[in-house]
Protein backbone atom coordinates (compact mmCIF):
# COMPACT_ATOMS: atom_id res chain seq x y z
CA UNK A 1 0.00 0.00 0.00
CA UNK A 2 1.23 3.57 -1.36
CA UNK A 3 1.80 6.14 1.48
CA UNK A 4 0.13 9.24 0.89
CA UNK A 5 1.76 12.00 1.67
CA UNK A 6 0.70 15.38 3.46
CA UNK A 7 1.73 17.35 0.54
CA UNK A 8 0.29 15.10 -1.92
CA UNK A 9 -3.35 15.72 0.25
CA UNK A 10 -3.01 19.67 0.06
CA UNK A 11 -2.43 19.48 -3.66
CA UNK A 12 -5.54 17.49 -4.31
CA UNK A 13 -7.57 19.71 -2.08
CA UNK A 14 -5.81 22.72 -3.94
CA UNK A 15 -6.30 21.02 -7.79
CA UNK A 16 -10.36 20.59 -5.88
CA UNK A 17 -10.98 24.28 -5.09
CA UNK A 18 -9.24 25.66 -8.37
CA UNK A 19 -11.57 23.40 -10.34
CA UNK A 20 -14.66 24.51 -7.79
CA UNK A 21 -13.90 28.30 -8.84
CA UNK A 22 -12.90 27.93 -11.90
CA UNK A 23 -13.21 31.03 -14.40
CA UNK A 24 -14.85 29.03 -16.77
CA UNK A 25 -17.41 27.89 -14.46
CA UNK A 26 -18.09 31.32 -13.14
CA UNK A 27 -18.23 32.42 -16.92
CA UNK A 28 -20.70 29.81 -17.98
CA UNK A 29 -23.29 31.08 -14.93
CA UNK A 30 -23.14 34.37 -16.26
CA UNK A 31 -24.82 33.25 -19.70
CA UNK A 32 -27.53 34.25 -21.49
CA UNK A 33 -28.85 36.83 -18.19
CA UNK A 34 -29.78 40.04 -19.45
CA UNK A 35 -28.72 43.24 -17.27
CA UNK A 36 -28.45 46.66 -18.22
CA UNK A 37 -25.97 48.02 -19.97
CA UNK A 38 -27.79 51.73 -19.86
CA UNK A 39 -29.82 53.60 -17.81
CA UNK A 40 -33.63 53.59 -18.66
CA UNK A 41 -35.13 56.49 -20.95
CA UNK A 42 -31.94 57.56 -22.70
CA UNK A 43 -33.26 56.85 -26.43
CA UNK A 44 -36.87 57.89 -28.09
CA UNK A 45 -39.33 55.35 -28.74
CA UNK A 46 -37.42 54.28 -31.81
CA UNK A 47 -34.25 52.82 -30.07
CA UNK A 48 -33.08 50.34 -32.59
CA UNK A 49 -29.74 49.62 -34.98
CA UNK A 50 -27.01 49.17 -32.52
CA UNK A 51 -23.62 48.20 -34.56
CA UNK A 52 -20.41 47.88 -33.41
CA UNK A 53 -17.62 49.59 -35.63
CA UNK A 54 -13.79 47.91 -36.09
CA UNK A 55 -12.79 49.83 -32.77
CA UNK A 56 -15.43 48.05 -30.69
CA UNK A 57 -17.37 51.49 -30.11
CA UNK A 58 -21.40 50.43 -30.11
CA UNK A 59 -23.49 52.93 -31.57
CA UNK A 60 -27.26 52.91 -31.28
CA UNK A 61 -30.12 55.56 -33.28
CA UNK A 62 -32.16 58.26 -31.62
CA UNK A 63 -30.23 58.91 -28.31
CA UNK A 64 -32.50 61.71 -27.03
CA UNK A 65 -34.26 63.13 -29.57
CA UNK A 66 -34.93 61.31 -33.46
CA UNK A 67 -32.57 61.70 -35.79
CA UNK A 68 -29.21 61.44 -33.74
CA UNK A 69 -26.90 58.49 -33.46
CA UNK A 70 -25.59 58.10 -29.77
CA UNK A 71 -21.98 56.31 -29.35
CA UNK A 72 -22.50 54.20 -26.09
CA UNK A 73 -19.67 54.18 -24.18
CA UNK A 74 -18.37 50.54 -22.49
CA UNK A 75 -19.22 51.88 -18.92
CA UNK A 76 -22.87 52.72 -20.22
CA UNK A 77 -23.00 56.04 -20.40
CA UNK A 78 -23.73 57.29 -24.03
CA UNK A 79 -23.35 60.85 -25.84
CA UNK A 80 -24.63 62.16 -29.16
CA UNK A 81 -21.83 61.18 -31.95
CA UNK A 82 -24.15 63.15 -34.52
CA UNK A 83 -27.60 64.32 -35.99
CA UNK A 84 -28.59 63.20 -39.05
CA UNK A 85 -29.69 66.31 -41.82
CA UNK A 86 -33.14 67.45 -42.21
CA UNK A 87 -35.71 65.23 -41.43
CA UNK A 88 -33.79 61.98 -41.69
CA UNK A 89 -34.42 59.54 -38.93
CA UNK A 90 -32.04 56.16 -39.10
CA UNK A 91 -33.32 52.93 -38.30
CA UNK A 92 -30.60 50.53 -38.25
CA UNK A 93 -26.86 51.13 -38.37
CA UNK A 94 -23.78 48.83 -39.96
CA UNK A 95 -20.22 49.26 -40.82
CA UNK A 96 -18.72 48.98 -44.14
CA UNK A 97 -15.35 47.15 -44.90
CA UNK A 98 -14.06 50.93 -45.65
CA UNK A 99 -15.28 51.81 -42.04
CA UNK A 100 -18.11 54.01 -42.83
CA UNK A 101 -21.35 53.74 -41.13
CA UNK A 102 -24.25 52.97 -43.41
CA UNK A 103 -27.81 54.11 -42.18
CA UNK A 104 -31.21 52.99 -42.67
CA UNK A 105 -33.63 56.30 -43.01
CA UNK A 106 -36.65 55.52 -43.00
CA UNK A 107 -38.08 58.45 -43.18
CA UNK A 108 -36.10 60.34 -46.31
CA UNK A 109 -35.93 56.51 -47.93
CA UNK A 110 -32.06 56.81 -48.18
CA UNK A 111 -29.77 54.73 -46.85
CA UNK A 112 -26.78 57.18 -45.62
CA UNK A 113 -23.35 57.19 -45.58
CA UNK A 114 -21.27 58.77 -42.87
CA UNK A 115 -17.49 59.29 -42.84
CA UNK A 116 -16.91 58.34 -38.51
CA UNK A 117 -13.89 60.47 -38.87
CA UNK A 118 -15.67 63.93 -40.07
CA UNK A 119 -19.15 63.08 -39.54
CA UNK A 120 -19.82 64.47 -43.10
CA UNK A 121 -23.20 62.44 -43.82
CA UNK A 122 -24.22 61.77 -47.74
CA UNK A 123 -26.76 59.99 -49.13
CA UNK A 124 -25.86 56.34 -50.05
CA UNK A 125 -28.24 54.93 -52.04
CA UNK A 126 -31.97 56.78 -52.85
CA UNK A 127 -34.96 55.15 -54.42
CA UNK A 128 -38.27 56.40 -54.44
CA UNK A 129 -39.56 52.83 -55.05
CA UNK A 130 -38.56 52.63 -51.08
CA UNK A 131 -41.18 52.23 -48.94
CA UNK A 132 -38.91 52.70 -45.83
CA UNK A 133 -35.70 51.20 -45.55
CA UNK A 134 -35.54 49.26 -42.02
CA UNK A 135 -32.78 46.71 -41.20
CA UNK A 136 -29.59 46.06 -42.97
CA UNK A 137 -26.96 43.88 -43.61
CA UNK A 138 -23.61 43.84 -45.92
CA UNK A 139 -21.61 40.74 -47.39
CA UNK A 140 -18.06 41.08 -46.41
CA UNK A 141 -16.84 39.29 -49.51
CA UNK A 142 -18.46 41.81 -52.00
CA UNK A 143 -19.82 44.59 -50.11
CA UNK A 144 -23.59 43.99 -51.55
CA UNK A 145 -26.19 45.94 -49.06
CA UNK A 146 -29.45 44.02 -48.35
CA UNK A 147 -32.57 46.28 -47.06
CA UNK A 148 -35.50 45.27 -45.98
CA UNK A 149 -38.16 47.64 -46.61
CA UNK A 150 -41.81 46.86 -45.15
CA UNK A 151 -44.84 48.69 -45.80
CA UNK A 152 -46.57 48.69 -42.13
CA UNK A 153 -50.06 49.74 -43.36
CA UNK A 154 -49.85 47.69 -45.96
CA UNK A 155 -48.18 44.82 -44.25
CA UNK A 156 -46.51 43.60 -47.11
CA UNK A 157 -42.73 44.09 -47.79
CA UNK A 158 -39.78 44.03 -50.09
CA UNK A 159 -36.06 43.58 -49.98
CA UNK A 160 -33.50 45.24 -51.94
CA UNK A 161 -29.46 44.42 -53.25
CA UNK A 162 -27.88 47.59 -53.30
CA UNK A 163 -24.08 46.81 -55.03
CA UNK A 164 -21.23 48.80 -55.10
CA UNK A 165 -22.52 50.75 -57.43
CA UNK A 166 -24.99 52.48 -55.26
CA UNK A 167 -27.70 51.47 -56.78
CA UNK A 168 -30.94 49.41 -55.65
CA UNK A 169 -32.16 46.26 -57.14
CA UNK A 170 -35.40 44.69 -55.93
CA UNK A 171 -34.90 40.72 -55.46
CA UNK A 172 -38.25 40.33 -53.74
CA UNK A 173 -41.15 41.69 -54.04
CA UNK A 174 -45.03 40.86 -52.16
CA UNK A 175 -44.14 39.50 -49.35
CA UNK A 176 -45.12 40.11 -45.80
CA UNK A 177 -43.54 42.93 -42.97
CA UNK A 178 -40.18 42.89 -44.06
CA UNK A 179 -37.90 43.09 -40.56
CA UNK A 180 -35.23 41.79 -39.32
CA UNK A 181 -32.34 41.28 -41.96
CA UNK A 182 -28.53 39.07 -41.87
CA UNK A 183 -26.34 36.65 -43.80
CA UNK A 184 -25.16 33.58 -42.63
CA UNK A 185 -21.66 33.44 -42.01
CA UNK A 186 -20.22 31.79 -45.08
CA UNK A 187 -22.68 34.47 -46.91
CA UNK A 188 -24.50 31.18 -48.79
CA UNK A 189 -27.55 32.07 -46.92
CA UNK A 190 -29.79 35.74 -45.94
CA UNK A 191 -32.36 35.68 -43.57
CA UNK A 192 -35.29 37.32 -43.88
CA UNK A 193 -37.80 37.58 -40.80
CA UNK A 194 -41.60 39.09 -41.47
CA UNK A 195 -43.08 40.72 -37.93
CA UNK A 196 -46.87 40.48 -38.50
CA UNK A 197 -46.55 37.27 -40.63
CA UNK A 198 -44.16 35.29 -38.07
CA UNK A 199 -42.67 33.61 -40.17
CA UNK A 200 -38.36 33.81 -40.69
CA UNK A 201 -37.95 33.19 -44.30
CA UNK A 202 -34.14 31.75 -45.80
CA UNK A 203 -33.30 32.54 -48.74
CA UNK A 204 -30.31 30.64 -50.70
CA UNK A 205 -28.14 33.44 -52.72
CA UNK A 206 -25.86 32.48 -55.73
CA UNK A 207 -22.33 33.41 -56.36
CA UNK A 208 -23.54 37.59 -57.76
CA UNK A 209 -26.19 37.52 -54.61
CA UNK A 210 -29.16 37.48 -55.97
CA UNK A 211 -31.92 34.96 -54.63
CA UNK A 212 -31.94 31.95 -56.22
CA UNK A 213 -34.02 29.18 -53.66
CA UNK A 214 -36.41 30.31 -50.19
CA UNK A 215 -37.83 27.95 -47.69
CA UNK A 216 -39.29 29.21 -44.33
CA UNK A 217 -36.85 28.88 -41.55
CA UNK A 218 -39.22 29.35 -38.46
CA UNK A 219 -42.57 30.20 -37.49
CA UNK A 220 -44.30 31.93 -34.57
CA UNK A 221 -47.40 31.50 -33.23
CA UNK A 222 -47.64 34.69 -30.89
CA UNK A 223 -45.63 37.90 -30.82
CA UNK A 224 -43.50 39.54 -33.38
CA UNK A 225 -40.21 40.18 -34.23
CA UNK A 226 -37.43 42.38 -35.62
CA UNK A 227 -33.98 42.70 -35.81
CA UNK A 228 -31.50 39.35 -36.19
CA UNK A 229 -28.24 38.52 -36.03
CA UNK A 230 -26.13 35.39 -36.52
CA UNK A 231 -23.24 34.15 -34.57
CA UNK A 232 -20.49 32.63 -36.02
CA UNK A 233 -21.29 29.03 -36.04
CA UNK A 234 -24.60 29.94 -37.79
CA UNK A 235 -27.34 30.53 -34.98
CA UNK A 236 -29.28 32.98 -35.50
CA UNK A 237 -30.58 35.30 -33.03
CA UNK A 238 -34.11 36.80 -33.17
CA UNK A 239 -35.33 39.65 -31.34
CA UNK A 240 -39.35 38.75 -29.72
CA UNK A 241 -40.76 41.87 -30.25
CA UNK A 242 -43.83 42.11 -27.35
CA UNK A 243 -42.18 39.38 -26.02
CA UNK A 244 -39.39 40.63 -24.64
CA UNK A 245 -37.05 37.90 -25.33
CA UNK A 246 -34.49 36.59 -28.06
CA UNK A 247 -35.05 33.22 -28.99
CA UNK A 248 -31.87 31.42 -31.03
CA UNK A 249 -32.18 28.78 -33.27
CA UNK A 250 -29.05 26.51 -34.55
CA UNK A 251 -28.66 26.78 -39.01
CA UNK A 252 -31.44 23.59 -38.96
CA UNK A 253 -34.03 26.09 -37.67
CA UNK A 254 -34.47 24.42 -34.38
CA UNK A 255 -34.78 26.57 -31.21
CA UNK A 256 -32.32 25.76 -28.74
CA UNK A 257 -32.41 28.92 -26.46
CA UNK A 258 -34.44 31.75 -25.46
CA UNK A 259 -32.83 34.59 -23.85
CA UNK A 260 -35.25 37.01 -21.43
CA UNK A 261 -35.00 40.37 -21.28
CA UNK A 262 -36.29 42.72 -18.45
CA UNK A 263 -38.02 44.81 -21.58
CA UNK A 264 -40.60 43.52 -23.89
CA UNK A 265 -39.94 45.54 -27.05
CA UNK A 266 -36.99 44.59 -28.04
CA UNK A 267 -35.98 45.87 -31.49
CA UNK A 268 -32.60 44.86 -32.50
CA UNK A 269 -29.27 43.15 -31.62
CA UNK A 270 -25.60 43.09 -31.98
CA UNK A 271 -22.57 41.30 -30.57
CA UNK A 272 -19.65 43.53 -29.18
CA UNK A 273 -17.49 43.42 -26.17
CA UNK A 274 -13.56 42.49 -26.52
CA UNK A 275 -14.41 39.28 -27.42
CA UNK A 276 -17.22 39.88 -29.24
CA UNK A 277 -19.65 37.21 -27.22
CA UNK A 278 -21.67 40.31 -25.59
CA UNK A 279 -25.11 40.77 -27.18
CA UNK A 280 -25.96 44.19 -27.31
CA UNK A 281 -30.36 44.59 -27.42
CA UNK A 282 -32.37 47.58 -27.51
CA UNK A 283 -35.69 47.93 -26.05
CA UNK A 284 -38.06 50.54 -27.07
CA UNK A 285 -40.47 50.08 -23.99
CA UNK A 286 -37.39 50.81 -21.53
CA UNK A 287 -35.85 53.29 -23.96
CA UNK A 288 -32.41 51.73 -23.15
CA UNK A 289 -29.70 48.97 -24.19
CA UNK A 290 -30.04 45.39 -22.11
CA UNK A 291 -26.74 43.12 -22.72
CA UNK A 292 -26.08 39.53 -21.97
CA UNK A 293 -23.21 37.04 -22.59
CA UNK A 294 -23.22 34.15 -25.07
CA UNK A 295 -20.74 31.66 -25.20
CA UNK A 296 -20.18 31.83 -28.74
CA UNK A 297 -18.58 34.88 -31.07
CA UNK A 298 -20.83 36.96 -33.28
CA UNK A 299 -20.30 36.45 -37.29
């Protein structure tokens, strides 16, 4: 019989309480629980589009007043970064592969282009076939823009390729509340989600991006929806608009998590943070940003 020593006892009980406290432990407990990342009643009614830029800043629309874009600082506090011209309102925000910030107004039926290092604001792309330019997403590989662009009173809804070229083309056309908007991560794949409809439509792209098979993804039968985003093993994350939650659903369209949120109006999502596994949502309800942690990278 082996003698066991006192040392060899106090490095099994040390091995024991490293493994008890372990950061990856305490990390895993911390998933998928929304807090706040802002105060309450910082942003109008039409808090939506937060994007994260190649510096990790988060900016989010209508900090205060309509029309402004607010950068959000990491400790939550958030200032105006700039106000759009005129009567322009944005909607959703991305970041091109040049850096600039592309903006969904849905009001002037632009989508705008600022410069982050002089502000100067232009219009991107203007069609008067718009109905009102809501979410947006852009292919890494060949800069296309996608817009969806619903008619609420309508309730039907569009979506639109906008190339390098500036200019739109319509790929669908007659189809329901055009939301939520992203690509899959290889770009083989853009989701499409319809609020009223409930129903999260996939559409299979060819090698210029235009549409060339659909299937439905999902379905709902309560609630709405808006903005999406996708991770980068393919799950795609869908804001429960009323519901107040995100529900995520592996590239099979099978729901394998819902996320709760303290709001129920939650309009859109991003993924930020220095490893980019925080999930930035806003909430129009609470007028504020809600974060939680995800144990996998955005796209």
């Amino acid at each position: 019989m082996k003698k066991i020593t006192i040392g060899a006892v106090m490095l099994v009980a040390m091995i024991a309480c490293h493994r008890k406290h372990s950061p990856q432990k305490e990390f895993g407990k911390s998933l998928f629980r929304a807090s706040d990342h802002t105060a309450e009643n910082l942003f109008t009614r039409n808090c939506e589009g937060p994007a994260v830029d190649k510096d990790g800043r988060l900016f989010v629309v209508n900090y205060q007043k309509d029309g402004t874009i607010g950068l959000v600082h990491p400790d939550g506090n958030v200032e105006v970064f700039l106000t759009l011209p005129g009567k322009s309102v944005g909607n959703s925000i991305r970041f091109n592969a040049q850096g600039h910030m592309l903006v969904a107004d849905f009001v002037e039926h632009n989508v705008l282009e600022v410069d982050p290092e002089t502000k100067e604001v232009s219009v991107y792309c203007h069609d008067d076939r718009f109905n009102q330019p809501n979410d947006l997403c852009i292919s890494k590989k060949s800069g296309i823009v996608y817009a969806s662009d619903p008619n609420w009173q309508k309730q039907t809804g569009q979506i639109w390729k906008i190339g390098k070229d500036k200019k739109a083309v319509l790929l669908k056309e007659n189809l329901g509340t055009t939301n939520g908007i992203c690509l899959s991560p290889d770009e083989k794949i853009l989701y499409v989600n319809e609020s009223i409809q409930r129903r999260v439509m996939a559409y299979e792209l060819d090698s210029d991006g235009n549409i060339k098979s659909e299937k439905t993804f999902a379905t709902f039968t309560d609630f709405g929806m808006d903005g999406m985003k996708c991770d980068s093993r393919g799950n795609l994350y869908v804001t429960r608009y009323g519901k107040g939650t995100v529900a995520i659903f592996n590239d099979g369209g099978r729901q394998i998590q819902e996320v709760e949120l303290k709001g129920k109006d939650v309009s859109n999502i991003t993924f930020g943070g220095k490893d980019d596994r925080t999930c930035f949502v806003t909430l129009q309800d609470r007028k504020c940003i809600e974060k939680f942690r995800t144990d996998i990278q955005g796209k």
